[in-house]
Protein backbone atom coordinates (compact mmCIF):
# COMPACT_ATOMS: atom_id res chain seq x y z
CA UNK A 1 119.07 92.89 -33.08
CA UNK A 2 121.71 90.89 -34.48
CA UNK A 3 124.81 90.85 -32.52
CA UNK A 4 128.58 88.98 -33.07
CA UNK A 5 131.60 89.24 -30.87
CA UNK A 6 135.11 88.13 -32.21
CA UNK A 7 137.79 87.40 -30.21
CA UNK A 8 141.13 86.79 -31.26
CA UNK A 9 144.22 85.82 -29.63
CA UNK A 10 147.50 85.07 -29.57
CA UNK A 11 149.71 84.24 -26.85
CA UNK A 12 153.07 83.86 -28.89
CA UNK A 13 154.84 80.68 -29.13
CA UNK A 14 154.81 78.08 -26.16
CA UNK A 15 158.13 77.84 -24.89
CA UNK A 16 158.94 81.65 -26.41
CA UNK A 17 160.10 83.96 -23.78
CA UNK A 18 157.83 86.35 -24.88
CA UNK A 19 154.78 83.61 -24.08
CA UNK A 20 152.17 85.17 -22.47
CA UNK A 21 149.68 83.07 -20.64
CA UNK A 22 147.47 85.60 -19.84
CA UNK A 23 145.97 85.95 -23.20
CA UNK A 24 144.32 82.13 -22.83
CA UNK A 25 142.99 83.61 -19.59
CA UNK A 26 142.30 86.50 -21.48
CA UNK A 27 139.85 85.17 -23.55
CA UNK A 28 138.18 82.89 -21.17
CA UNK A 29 137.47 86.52 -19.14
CA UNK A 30 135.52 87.68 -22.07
CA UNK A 31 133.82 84.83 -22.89
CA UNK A 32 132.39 84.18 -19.45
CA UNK A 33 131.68 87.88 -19.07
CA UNK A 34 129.82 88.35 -22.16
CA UNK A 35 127.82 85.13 -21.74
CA UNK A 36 126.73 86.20 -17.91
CA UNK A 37 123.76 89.16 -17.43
CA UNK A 38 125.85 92.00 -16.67
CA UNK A 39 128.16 91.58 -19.94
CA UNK A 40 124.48 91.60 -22.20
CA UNK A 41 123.87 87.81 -21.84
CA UNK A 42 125.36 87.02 -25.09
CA UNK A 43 124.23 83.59 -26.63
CA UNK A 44 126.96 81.06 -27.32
CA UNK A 45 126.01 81.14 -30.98
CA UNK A 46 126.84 84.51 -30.92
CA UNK A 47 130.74 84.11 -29.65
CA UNK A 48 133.36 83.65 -32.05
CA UNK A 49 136.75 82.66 -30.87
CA UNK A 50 139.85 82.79 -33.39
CA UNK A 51 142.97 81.49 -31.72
CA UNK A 52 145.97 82.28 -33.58
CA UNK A 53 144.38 82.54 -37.05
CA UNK A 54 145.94 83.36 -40.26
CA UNK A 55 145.47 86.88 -41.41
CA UNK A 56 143.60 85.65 -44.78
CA UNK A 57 140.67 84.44 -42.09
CA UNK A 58 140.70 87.09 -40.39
CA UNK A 59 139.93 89.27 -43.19
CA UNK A 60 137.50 87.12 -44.29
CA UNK A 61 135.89 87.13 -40.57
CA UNK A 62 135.82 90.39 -40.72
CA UNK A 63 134.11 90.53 -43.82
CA UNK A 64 131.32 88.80 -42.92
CA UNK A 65 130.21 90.82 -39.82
CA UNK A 66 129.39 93.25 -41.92
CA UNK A 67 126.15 91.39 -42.06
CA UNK A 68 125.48 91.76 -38.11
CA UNK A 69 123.78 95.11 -36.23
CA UNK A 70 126.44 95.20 -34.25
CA UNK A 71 129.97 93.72 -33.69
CA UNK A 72 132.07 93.42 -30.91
CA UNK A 73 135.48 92.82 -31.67
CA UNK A 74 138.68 91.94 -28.83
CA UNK A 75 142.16 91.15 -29.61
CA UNK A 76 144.64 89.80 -26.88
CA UNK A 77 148.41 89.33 -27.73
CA UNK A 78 151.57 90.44 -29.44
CA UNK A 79 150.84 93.65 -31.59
CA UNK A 80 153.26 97.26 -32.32
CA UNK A 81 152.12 100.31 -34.15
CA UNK A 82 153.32 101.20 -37.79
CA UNK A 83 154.37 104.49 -38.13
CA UNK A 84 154.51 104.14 -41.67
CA UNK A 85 150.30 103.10 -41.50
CA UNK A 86 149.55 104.65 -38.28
CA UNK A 87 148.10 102.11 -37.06
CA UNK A 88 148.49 99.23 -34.64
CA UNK A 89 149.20 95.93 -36.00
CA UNK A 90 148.07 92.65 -34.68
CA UNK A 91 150.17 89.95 -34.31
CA UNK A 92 148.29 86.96 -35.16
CA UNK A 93 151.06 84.08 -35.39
CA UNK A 94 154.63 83.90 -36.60
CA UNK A 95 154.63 85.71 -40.41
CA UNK A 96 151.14 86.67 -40.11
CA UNK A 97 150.09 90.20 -39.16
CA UNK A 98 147.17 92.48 -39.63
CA UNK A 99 146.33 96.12 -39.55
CA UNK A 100 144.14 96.78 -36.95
CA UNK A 101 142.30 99.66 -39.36
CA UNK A 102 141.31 96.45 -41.15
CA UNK A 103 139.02 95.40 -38.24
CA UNK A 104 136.53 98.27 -38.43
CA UNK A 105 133.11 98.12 -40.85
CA UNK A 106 132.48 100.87 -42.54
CA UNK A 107 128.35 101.33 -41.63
CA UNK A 108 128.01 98.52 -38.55
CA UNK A 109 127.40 99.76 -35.19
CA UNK A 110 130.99 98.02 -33.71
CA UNK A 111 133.93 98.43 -30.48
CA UNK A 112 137.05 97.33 -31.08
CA UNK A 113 138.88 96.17 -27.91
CA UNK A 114 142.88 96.11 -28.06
CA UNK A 115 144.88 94.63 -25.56
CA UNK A 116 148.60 94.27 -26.90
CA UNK A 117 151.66 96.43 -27.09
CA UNK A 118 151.87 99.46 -29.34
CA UNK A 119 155.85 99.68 -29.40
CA UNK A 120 156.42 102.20 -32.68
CA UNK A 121 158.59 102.02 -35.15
CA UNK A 122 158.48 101.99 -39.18
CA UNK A 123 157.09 99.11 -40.72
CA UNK A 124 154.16 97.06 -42.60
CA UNK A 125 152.59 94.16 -41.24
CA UNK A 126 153.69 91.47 -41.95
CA UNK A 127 148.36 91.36 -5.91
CA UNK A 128 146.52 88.16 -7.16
CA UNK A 129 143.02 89.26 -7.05
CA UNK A 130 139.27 87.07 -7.14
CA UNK A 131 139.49 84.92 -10.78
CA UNK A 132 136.82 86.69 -13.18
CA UNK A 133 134.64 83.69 -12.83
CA UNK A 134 133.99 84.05 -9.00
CA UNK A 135 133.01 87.84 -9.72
CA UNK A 136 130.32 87.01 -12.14
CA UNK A 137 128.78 84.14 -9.96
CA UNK A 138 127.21 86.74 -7.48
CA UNK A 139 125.46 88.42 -10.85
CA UNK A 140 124.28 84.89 -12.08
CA UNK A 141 120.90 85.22 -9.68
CA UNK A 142 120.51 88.82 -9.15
CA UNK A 143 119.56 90.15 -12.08
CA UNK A 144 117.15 88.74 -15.46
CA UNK A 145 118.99 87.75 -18.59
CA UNK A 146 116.36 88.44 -20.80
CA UNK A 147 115.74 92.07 -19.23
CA UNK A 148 119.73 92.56 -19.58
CA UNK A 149 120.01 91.17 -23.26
CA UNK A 150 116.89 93.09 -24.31
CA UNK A 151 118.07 96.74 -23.10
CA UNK A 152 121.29 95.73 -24.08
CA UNK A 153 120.20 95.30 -27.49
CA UNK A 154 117.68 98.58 -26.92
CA UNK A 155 121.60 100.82 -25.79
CA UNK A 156 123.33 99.22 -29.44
CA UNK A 157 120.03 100.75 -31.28
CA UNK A 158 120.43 104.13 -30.42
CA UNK A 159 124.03 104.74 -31.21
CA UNK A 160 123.70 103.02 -35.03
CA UNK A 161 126.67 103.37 -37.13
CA UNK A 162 129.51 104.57 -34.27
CA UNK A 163 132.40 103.07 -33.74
CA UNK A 164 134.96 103.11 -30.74
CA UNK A 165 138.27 101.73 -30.28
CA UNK A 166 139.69 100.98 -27.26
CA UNK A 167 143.15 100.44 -26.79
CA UNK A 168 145.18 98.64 -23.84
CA UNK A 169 148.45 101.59 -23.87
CA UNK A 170 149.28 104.67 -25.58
CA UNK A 171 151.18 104.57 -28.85
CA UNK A 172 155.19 103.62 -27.99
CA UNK A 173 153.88 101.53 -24.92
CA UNK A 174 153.64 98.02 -23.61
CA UNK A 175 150.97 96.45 -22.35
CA UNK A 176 151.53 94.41 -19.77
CA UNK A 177 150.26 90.88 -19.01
CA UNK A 178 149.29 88.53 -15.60
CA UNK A 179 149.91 84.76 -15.99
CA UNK A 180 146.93 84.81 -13.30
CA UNK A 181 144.71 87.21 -14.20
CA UNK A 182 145.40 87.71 -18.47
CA UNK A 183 145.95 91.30 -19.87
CA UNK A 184 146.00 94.03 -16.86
CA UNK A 185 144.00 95.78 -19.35
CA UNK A 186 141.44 93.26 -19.99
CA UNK A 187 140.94 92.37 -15.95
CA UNK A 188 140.76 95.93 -15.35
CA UNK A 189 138.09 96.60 -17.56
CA UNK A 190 136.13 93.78 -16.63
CA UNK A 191 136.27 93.96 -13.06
CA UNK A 192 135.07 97.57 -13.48
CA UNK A 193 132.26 96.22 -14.94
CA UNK A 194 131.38 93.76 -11.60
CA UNK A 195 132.50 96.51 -9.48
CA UNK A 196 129.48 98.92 -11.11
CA UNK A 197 127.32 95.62 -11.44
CA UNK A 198 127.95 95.11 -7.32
CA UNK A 199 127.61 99.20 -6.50
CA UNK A 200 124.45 100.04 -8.69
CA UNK A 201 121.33 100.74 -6.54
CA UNK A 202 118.89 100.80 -9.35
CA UNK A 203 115.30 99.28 -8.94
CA UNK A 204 115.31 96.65 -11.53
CA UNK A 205 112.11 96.36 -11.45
CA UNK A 206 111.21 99.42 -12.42
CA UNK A 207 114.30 100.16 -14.40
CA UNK A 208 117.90 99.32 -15.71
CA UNK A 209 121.06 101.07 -15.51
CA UNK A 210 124.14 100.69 -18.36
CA UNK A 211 127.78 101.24 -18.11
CA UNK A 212 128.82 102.28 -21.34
CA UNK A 213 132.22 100.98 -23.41
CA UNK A 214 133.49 104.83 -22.19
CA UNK A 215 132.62 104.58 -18.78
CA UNK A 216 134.39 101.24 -18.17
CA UNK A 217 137.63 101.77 -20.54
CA UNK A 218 137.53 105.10 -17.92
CA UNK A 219 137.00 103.28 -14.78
CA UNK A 220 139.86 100.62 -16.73
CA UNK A 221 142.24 103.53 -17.48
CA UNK A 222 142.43 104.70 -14.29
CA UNK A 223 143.17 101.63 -12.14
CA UNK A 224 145.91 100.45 -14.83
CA UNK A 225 148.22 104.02 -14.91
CA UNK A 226 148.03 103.64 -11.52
CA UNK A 227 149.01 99.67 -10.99
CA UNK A 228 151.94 100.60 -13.39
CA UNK A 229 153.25 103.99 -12.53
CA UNK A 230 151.78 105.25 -15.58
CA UNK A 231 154.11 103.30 -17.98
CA UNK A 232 150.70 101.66 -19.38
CA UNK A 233 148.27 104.35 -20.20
CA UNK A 234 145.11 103.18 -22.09
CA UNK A 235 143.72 105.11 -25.06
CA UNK A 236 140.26 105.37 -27.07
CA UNK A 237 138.49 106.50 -30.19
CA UNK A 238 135.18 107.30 -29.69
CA UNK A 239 132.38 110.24 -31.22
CA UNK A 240 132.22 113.12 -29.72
CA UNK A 241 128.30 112.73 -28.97
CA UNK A 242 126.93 110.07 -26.63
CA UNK A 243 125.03 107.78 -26.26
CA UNK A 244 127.75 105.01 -26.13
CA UNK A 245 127.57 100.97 -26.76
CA UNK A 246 127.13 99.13 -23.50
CA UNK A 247 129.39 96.93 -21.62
CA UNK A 248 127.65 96.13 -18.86
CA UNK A 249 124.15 96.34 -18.03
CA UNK A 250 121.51 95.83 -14.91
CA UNK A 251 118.71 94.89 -15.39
């Protein structure tokens, strides 16, 4: 199985009021998760991290995952939705934007994680809780990398060629961001990831059990409309007929 994640960022520019220093934490978060057992034990080699890129690399990024089995894809920053495109667009740096359509492959396996505003209008691109890290320590001896990674990779193989997209708001909403934490998006979803890790009672060794990219943008959803009064309310794209990639896995 040949797997790639991508994740690229933008916090906006330092001393902009609009700065948002959860995004660096952001992307720590999903580094750290994905490399640990419950997030699939993801090899270094096979985390890509685009900070502020133009939107000529991007595209050609993007290109070249078209080579993998499956792609995992997560964008934290500035971003609004084009009415004109319907679509979100990403924010990438000052004058350089992307549709996020232009992410998705047309025949690899792939999620697409959002975590920015989707403010419309008409236009074409141009509590303090326990850090992520601390979360993922208690995981580190529990459960077996290589059984994690290799039903991780087993999940991917049975759901060839879908796609889901998961966004951080609705369309016309902002998405709102923790200097502490990153994206309340982003911490939600991976802390429901832990929180399943911590509550599973599966036998691992006679068995595994998976939290799915639905299950946790679910368990996500449902923590953030509630933190903000339902003024962020996550969104996703997914086929009608499971199974579903994996997020998290025990093992």
């Amino acid at each position: 199985m040949k797997r790639q994640a991508l994740i690229i960022s933008n916090p906006g520019e330092i001393g902009g009021e609009n700065y948002c220093r959860g995004v660096l934490k952001d992307v720590e978060n999903y580094r750290s998760f994905l490399r640990s057992a419950i997030g699939g034990a993801w090899k270094d080699t096979e985390i890509a991290e685009m900070p502020r890129p133009s939107a000529v690399d991007v595209e050609l990024k993007v290109k070249a995952l078209s080579a993998f089995d499956y792609v995992l894809i997560v964008f934290s920053g500035h971003g609004w939705h084009s009415t004109t495109l319907d679509s979100t667009v990403l924010t990438l740096r000052t004058g350089q934007e992307i549709a996020s359509a232009d992410l998705r492959l047309a025949a690899t396996s792939q999620t697409i994680i959002l975590d920015c505003c989707r403010v419309k209008h008409a236009g074409l691109p141009e509590v303090r809780k326990r850090a992520l890290d601390e979360m993922l320590a208690k995981s580190a001896s529990r459960f077996n990398r290589e059984d994690c990674r290799r039903y991780y990779d087993k999940r991917i193989g049975e759901c060839e060629g879908k796609l889901v997209v998961m966004y951080s708001c609705g369309a016309d909403q902002t998405a709102a961001d923790d200097d502490q934490r990153g994206g309340v998006y982003s911490y939600s979803l991976l802390e429901a990831c832990n929180d399943f890790a911590e509550k599973s009672t599966v036998d691992i060794s006679r068995g595994y059990e998976i939290c799915s990219v639905v299950q946790a943008h679910e368990a996500a959803g449902t923590r953030v409309k509630l933190n903000s009064g339902s003024r962020q309310t996550p969104q996703i794209e997914k086929p009608r007929t499971s199974p579903y990639f994996p997020l998290c896995i025990v093992a």
